[in-house]
N, C-alpha and C. Protein backbone atom coordinates (compact mmCIF):
# COMPACT_ATOMS: atom_id res chain seq x y z
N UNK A 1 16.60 8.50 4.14
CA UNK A 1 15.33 9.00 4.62
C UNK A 1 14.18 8.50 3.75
N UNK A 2 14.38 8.71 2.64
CA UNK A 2 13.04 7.75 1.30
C UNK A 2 12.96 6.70 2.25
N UNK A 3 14.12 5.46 2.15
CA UNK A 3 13.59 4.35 2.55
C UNK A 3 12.49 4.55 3.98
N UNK A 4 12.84 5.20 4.47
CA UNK A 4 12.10 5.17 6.12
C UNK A 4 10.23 6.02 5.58
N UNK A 5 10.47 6.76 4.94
CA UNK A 5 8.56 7.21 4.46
C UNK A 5 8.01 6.50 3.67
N UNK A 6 8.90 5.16 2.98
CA UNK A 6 8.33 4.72 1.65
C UNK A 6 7.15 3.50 2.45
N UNK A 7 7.23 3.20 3.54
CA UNK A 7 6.48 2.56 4.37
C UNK A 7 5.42 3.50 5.19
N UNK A 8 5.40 4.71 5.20
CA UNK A 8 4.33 5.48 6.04
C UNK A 8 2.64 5.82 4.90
N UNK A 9 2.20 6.07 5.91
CA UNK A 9 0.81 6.08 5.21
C UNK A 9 0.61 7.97 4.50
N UNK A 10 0.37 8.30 3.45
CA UNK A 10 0.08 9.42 2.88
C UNK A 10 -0.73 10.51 3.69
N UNK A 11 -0.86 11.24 3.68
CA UNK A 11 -1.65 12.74 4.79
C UNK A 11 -1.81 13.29 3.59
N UNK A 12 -2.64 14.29 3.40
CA UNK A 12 -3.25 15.48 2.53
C UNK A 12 -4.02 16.40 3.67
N UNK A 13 -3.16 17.71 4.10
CA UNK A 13 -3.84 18.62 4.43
C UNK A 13 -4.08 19.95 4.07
N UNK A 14 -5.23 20.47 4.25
CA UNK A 14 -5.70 21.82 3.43
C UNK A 14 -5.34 22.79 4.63
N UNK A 15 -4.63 24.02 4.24
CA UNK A 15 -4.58 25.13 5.46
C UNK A 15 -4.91 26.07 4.95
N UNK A 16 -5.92 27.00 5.75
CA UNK A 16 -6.19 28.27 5.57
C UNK A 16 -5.27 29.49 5.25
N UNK A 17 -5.49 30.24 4.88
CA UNK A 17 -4.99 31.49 4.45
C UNK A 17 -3.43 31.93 5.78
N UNK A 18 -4.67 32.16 6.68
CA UNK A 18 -3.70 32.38 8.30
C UNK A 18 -3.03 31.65 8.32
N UNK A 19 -3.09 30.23 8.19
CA UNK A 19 -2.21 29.27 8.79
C UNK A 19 -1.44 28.80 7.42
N UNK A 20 -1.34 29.13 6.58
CA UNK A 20 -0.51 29.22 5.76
C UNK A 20 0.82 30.55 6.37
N UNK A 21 0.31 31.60 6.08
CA UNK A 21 1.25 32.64 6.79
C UNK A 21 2.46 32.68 7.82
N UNK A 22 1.33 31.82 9.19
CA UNK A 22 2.28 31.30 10.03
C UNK A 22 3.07 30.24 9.78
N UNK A 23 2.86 29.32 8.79
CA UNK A 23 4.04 28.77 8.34
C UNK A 23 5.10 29.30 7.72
N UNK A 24 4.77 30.39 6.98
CA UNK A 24 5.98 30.94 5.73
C UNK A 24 6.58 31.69 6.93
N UNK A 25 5.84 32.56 7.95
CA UNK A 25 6.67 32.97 9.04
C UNK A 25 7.91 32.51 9.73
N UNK A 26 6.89 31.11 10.11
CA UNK A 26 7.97 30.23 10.64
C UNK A 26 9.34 29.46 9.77
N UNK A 27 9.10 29.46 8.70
CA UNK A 27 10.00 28.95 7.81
C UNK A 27 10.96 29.58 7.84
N UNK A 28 10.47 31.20 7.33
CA UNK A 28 11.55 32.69 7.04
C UNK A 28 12.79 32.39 8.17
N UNK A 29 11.94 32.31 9.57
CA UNK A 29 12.23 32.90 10.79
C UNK A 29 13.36 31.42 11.09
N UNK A 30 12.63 30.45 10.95
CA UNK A 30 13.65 29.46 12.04
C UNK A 30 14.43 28.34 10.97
N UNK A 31 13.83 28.57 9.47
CA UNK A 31 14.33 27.37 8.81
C UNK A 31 14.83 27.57 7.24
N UNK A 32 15.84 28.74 7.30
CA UNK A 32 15.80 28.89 6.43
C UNK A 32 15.36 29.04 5.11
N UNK A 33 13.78 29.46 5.18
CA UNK A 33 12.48 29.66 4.20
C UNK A 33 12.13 28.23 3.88
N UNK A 34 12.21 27.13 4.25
CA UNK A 34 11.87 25.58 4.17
C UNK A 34 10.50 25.52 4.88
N UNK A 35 9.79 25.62 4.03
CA UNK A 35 8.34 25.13 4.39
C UNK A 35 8.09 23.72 4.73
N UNK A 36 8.67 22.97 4.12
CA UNK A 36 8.29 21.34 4.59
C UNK A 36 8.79 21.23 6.39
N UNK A 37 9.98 21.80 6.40
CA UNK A 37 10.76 21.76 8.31
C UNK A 37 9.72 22.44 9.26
N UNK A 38 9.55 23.87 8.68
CA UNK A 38 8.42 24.48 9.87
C UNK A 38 7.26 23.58 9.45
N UNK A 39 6.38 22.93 8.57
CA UNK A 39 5.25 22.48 8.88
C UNK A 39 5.67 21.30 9.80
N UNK A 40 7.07 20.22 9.93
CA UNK A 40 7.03 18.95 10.78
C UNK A 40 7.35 19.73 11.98
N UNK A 41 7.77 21.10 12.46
CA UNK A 41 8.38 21.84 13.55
C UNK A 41 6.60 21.99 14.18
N UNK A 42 6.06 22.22 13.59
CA UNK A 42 4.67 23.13 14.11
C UNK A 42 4.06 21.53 14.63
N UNK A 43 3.79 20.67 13.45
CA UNK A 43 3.27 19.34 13.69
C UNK A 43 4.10 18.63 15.09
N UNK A 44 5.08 18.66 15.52
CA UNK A 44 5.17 18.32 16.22
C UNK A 44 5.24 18.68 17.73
N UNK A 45 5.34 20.33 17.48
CA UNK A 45 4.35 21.25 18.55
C UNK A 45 3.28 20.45 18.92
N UNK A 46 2.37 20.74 17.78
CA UNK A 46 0.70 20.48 18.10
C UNK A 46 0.47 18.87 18.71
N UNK A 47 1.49 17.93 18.27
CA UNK A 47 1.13 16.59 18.55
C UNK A 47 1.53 16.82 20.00
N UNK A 48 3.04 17.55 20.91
CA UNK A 48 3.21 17.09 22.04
C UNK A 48 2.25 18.03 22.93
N UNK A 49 1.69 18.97 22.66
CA UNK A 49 0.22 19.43 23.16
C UNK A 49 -0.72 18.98 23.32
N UNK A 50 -1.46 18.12 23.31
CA UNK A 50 -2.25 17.41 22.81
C UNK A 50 -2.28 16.63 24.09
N UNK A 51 -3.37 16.20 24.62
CA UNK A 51 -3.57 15.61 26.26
C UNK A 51 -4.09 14.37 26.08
N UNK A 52 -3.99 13.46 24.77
CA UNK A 52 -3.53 11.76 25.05
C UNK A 52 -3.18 11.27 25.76
C-alpha cells in the first residue's frame, strides 16, 4: 500500500468540532475506533454524491 500513496499528491484538512465527532462516531460504530477508515468511508460518501 506505501508503494501505491508514495506517488499521490499530499491533502491537509482542518475539521470542525462537529465533524470531528461524526467521525469518532463513525469510527466507534463501523471501524473498529480507526479514524483514518471512517474519514476514507465518509470521503468517499461525499465524493460519490457529488453531481460531476
Amino acid at each position: 500500500m506505501e508503494e501505491v500513496l508514495r506517488d499521490m499528491e499530499e491533502v491537509t484538512l482542518e475539521f470542525d468540532e462537529e465533524t470531528l465527532e461524526a467521525i469518532d462516531d463513525k469510527a466507534f460504530r463501523d471501524h473498529c475506533d480507526n479514524r483514518e477508515a471512517a474519514i476514507r468511508t465518509l470521503l468517499d460518501e461525499w465524493l460519490k454524491g457529488r453531481d460531476d
